[in-house]
Protein backbone atom coordinates (compact mmCIF):
# COMPACT_ATOMS: atom_id res chain seq x y z
CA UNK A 1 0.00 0.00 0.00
CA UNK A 2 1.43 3.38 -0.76
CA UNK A 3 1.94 5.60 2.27
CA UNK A 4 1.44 9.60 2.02
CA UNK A 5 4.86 11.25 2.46
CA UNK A 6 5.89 12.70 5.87
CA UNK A 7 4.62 16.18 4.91
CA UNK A 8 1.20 14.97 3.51
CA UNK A 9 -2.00 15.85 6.19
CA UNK A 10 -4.05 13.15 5.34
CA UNK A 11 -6.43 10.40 6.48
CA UNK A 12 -6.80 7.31 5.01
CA UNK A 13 -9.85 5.00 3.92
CA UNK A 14 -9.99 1.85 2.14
CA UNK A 15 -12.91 0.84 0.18
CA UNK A 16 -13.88 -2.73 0.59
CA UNK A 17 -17.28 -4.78 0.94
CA UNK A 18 -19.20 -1.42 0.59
CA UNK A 19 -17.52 -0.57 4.19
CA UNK A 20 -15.78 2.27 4.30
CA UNK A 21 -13.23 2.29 7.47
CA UNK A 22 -10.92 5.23 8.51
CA UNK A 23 -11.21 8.80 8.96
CA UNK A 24 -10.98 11.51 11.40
CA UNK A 25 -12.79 14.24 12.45
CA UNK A 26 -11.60 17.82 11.91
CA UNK A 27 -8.52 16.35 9.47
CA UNK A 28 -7.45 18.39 6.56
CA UNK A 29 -8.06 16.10 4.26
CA UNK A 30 -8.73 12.30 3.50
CA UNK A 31 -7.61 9.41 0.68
CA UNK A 32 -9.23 6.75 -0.57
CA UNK A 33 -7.50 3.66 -1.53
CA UNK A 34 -9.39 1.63 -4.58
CA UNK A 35 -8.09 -0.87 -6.31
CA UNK A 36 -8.47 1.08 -9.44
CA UNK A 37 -6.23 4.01 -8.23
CA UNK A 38 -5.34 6.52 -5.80
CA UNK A 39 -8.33 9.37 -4.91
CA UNK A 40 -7.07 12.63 -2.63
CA UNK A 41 -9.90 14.38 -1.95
CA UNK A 42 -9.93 18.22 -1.05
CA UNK A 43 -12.51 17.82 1.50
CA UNK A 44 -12.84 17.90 5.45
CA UNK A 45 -14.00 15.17 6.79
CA UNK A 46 -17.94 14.80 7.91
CA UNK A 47 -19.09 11.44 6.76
CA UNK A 48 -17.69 9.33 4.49
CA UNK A 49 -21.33 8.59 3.05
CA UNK A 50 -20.99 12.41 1.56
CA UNK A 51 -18.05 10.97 -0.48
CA UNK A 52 -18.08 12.86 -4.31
CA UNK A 53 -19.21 10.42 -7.68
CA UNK A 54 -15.22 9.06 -8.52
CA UNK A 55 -15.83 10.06 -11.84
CA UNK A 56 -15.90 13.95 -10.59
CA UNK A 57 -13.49 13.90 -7.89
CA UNK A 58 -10.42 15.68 -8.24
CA UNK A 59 -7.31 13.88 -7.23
CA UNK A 60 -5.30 16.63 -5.32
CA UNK A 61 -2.71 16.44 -3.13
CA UNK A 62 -2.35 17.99 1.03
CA UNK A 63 0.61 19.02 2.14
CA UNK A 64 1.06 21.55 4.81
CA UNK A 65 4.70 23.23 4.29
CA UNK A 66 6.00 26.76 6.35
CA UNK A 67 2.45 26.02 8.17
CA UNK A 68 0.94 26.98 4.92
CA UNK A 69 -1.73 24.24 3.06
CA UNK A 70 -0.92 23.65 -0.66
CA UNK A 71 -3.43 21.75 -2.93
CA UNK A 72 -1.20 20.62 -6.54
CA UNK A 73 -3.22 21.49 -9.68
CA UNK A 74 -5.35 19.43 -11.71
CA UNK A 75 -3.55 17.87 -14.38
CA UNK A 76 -4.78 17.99 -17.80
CA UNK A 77 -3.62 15.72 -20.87
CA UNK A 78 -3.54 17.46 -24.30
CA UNK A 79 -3.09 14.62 -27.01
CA UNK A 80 -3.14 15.90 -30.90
CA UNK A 81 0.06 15.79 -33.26
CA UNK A 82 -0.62 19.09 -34.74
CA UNK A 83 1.32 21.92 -32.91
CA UNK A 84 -1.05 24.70 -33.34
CA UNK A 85 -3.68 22.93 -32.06
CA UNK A 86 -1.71 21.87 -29.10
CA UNK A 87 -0.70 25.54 -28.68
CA UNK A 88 -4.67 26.89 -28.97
CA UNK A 89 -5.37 24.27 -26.36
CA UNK A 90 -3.36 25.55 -23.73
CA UNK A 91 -3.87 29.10 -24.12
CA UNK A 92 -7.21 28.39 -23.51
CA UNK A 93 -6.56 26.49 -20.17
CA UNK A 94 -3.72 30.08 -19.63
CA UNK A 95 -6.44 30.96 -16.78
CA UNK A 96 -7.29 27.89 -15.22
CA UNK A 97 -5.63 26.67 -11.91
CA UNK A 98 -4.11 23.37 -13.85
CA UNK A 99 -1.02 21.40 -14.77
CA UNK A 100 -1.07 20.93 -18.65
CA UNK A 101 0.37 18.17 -20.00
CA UNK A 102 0.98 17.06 -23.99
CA UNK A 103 1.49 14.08 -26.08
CA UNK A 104 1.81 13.94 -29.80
CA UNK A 105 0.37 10.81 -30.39
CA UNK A 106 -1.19 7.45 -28.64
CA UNK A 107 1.76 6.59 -27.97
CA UNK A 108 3.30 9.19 -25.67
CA UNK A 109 -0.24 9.42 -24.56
CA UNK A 110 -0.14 6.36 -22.79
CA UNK A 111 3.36 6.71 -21.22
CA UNK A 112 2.36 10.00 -20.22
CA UNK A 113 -1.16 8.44 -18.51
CA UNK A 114 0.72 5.56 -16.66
CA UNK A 115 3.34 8.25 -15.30
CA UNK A 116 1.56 11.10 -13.98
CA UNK A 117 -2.78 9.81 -13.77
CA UNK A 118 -3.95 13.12 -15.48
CA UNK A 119 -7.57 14.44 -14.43
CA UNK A 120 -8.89 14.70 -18.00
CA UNK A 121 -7.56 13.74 -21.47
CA UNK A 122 -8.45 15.62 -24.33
CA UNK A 123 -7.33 13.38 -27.34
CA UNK A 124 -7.35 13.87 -31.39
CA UNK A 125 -8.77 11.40 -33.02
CA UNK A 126 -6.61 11.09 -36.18
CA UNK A 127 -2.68 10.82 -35.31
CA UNK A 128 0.44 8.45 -36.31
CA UNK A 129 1.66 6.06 -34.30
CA UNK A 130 -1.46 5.51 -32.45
CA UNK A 131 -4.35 6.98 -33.46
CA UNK A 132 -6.85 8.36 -30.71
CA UNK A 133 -9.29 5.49 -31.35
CA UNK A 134 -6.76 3.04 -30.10
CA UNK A 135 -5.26 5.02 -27.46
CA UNK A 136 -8.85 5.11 -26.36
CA UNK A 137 -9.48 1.64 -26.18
CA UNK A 138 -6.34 0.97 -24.20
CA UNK A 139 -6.85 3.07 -21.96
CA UNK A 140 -10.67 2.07 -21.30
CA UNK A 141 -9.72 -1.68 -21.31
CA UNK A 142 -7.43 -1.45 -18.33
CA UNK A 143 -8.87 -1.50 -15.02
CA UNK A 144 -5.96 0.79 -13.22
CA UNK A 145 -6.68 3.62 -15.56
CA UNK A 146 -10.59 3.39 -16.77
CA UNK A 147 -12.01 6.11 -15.53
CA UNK A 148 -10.02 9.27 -16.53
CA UNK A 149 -12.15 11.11 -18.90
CA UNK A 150 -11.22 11.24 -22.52
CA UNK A 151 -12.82 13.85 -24.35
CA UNK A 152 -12.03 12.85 -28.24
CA UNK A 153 -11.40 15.83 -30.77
CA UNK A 154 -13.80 14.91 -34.19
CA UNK A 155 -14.14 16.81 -37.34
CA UNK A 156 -17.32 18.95 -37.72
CA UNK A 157 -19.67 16.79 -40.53
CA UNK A 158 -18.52 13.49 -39.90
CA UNK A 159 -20.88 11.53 -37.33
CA UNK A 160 -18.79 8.19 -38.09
CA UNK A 161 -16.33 9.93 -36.57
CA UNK A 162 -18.50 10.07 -33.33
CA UNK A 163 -20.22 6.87 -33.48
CA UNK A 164 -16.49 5.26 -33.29
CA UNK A 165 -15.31 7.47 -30.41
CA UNK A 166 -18.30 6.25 -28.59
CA UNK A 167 -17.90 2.55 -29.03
CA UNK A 168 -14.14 3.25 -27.87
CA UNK A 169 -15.29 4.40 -24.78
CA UNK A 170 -14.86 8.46 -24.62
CA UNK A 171 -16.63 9.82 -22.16
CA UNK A 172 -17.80 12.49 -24.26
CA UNK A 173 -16.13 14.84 -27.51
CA UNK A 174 -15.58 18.22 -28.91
CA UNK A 175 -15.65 18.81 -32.61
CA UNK A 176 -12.51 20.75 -34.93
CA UNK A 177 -12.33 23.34 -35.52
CA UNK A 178 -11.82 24.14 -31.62
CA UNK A 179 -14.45 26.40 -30.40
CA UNK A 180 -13.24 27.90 -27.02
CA UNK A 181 -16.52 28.01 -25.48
CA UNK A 182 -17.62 24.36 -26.18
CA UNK A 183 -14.15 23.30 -25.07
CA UNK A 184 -14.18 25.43 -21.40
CA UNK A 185 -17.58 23.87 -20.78
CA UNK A 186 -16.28 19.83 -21.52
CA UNK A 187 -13.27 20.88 -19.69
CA UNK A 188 -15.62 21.82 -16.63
CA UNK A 189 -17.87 19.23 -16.96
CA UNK A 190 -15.02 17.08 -15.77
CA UNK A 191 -13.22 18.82 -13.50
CA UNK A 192 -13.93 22.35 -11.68
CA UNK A 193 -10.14 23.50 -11.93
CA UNK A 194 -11.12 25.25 -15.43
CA UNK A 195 -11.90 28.65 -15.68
CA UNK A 196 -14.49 29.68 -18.51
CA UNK A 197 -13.93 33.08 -18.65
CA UNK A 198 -11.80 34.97 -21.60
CA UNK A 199 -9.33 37.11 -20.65
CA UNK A 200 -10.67 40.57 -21.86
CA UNK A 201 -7.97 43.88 -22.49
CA UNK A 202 -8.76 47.24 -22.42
CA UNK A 203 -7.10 48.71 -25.77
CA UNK A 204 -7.64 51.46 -28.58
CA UNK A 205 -6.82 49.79 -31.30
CA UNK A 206 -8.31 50.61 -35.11
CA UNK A 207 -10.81 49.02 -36.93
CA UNK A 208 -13.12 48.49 -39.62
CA UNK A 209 -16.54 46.44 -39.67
CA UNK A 210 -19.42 46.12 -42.51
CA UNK A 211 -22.66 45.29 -41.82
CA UNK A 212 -24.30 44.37 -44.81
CA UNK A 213 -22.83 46.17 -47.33
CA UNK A 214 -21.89 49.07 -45.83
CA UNK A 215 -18.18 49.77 -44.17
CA UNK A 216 -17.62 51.66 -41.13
CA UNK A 217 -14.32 53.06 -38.83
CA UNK A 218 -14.32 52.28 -35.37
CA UNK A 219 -12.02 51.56 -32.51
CA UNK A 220 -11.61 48.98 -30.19
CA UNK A 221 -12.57 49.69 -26.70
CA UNK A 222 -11.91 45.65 -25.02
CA UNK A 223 -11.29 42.65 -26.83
CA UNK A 224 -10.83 39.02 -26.00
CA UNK A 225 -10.87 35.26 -28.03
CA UNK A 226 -14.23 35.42 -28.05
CA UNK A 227 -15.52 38.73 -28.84
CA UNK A 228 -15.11 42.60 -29.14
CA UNK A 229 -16.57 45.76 -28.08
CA UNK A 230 -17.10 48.80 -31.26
CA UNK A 231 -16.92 52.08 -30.19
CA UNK A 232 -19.00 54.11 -32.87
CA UNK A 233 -22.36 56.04 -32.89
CA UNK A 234 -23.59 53.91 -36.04
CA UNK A 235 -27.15 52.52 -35.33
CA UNK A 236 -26.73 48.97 -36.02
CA UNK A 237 -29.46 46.14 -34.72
CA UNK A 238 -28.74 43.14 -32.17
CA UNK A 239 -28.52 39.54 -33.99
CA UNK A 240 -27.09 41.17 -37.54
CA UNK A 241 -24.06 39.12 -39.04
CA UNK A 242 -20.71 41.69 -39.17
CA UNK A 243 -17.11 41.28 -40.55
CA UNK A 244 -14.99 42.89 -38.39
CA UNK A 245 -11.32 43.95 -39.82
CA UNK A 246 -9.09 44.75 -36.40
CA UNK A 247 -5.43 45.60 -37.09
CA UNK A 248 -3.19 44.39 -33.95
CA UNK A 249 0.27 46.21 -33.07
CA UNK A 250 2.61 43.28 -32.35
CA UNK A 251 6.02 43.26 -33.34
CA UNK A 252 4.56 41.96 -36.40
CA UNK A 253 1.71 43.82 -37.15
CA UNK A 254 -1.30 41.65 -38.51
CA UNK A 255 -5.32 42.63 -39.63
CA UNK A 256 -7.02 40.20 -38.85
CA UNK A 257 -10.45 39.16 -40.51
CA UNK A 258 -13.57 37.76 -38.58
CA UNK A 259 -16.76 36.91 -38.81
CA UNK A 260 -19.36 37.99 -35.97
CA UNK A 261 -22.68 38.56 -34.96
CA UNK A 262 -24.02 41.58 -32.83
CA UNK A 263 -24.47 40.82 -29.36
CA UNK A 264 -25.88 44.07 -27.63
CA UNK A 265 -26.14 47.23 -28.34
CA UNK A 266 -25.04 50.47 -26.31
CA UNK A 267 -27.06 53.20 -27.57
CA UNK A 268 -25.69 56.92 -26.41
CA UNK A 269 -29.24 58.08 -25.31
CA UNK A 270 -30.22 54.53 -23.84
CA UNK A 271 -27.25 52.91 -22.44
CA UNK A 272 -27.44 49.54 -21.05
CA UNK A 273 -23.60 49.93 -19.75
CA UNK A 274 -23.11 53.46 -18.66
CA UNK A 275 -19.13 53.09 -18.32
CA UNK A 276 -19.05 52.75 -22.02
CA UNK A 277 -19.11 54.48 -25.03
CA UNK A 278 -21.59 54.14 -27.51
CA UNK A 279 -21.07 51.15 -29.49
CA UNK A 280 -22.03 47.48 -29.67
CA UNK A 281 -20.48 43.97 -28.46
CA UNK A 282 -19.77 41.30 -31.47
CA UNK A 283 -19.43 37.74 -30.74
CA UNK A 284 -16.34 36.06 -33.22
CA UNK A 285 -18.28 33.19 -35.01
CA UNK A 286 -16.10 29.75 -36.63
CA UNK A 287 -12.50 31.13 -35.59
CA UNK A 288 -9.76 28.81 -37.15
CA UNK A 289 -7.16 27.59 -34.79
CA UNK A 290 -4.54 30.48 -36.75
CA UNK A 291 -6.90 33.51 -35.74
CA UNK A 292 -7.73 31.74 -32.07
CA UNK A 293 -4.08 31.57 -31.66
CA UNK A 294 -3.09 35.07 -33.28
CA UNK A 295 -5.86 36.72 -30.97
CA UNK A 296 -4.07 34.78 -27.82
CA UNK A 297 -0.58 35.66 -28.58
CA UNK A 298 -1.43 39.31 -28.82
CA UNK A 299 -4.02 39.53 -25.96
CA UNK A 300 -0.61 37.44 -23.75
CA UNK A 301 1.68 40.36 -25.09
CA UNK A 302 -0.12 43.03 -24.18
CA UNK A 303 -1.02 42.04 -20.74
CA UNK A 304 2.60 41.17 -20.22
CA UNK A 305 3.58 44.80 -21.64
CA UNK A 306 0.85 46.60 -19.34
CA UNK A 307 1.73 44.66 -16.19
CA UNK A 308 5.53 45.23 -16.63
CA UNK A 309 4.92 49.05 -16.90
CA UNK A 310 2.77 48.48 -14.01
CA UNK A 311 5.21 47.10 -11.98
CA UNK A 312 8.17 49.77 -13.33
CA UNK A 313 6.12 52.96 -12.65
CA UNK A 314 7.30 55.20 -9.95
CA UNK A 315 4.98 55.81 -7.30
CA UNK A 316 1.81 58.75 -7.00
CA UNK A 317 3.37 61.19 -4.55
């Protein structure tokens, strides 16, 4: 039986027979021993009958260290040979409390799984070496490591694709391209270490959108992966579709293209958010992983610019 390490605050149960023996009053936190795997649970102890569904609970470790208690992050497997995808994956996860982990195939996948137990897989489908399919499979037909979610990656259009995910035993899947918000919400349904929400900036950036057929200047008031607020006094209409042309000052300038539709509307004489401007909110619609991961590496830049000159300017006297 493995033993918690002399810093770990723990007490431990074994589940056998339906009994479940062990525990302590008042302690920090408990383990359970199955003969699946190890669970730490996060919890103080009340009744072992209140333990969490094993498919939800996250497997966390309690140390106490300078009288302090630390909790380690959730760990997260990212499987999928393509490096942009791998790179759109994680920036997503930037704002979660997790440890990210990647493999480029089934392969690495599984030596990855049997090293570390990650919380949730999220696995491509389509890969050399072992395709996610047969990772699947594996991983679902061995009794140590069953029950980590897989969450398989399939291409939009193709229910086969599904259907044979399914039958190899993912728990559930998210279709390519990647759409940030779909992905958040799997990533949550699994474990409660993800954070959904984007990381918005504060910029004035240019900008030109058409709705319909008409073209209009604007400028950027916030922006984030998943939408952007207009600053104009235009009289545009909640729901319309608009292409939205926003030019980003990186060290390699880019304009980027998207499609949107019009959230909400700020109206100057009717404002439903008084600490704007008049203008509206759009929504990005069917981002490719290239723009997803051009909008992340400039919103990353620019909050690491801002909080450096945060940080260097001299203090109000």
């Amino acid at each position: 039986m493995i033993r918690p390490s002399p810093g770990d605050t723990a007490v431990w149960a074994k589940l056998a027979g339906g009994r479940r023996n062990g525990g302590r009053s008042g302690a920090a936190g408990f383990y359970i021993l199955t003969n699946d795997r190890e669970y730490r649970i996060n919890a103080k102890v009340g009744s072992f009958a209140e333990l969490p569904d094993r498919s939800r609970v996250e497997r966390t470790t309690l140390t106490r260290k300078a009288g302090a208690l630390q909790v380690a992050k959730a760990k997260i497997l990212l499987v999928d040979d393509t490096k942009l995808v791998l790179e759109l994956e994680k920036s997503f996860l930037k704002l979660s409390r997790v440890e990210v982990l990647t493999a480029a195939n089934g392969v690495e996948a599984l030596e990855i799984i049997r090293r570390d137990r990650p919380d949730l897989i999220f696995m491509d489908m389509n890969m050399p070496a072992m395709d996610g399919i047969s990772c699947c499979t594996l991983l679902k037909a061995d009794p140590f490591l069953c029950r980590i979610p897989v969450v398989m990656l399939t291409t939009a259009g193709r229910d086969g694709d599904r259907e044979r995910a399914l039958q190899a035993g993912c728990d559930d899947y998210v279709t390519k391209p990647i759409d940030r918000r779909e992905f958040l919400e799997k990533a949550r349904k699994y474990t409660e270490s993800v954070e959904r929400r984007g990381q918005r900036l504060i910029c004035r950036v240019p900008v030109l959108y058409m709705v319909g057929k008409k073209v209009t200047p604007g400028v950027v008031q916030d922006i984030s992966s998943g939408g952007v607020y207009i600053c104009t006094n235009e009289d545009v209409r909640p729901g319309r579709p608009v292409r939205v042309a926003i030019y980003l000052p990186m060290p390699n300038p880019s304009l980027l293209e998207l499609v949107g539709t019009i959230a909400w509307v700020n109206h100057e004489s009717k404002p439903v958010c008084p600490r704007l401007p008049a203008g509206f909110g759009v929504e990005f619609q069917d981002l490719d992983e290239k723009e997803l991961l051009l909008l992340h590496t400039f919103l990353d830049a620019e909050h690491l610019r801002l909080t450096s000159e945060a940080v260097q300017a001299p203090p109000r006297t």
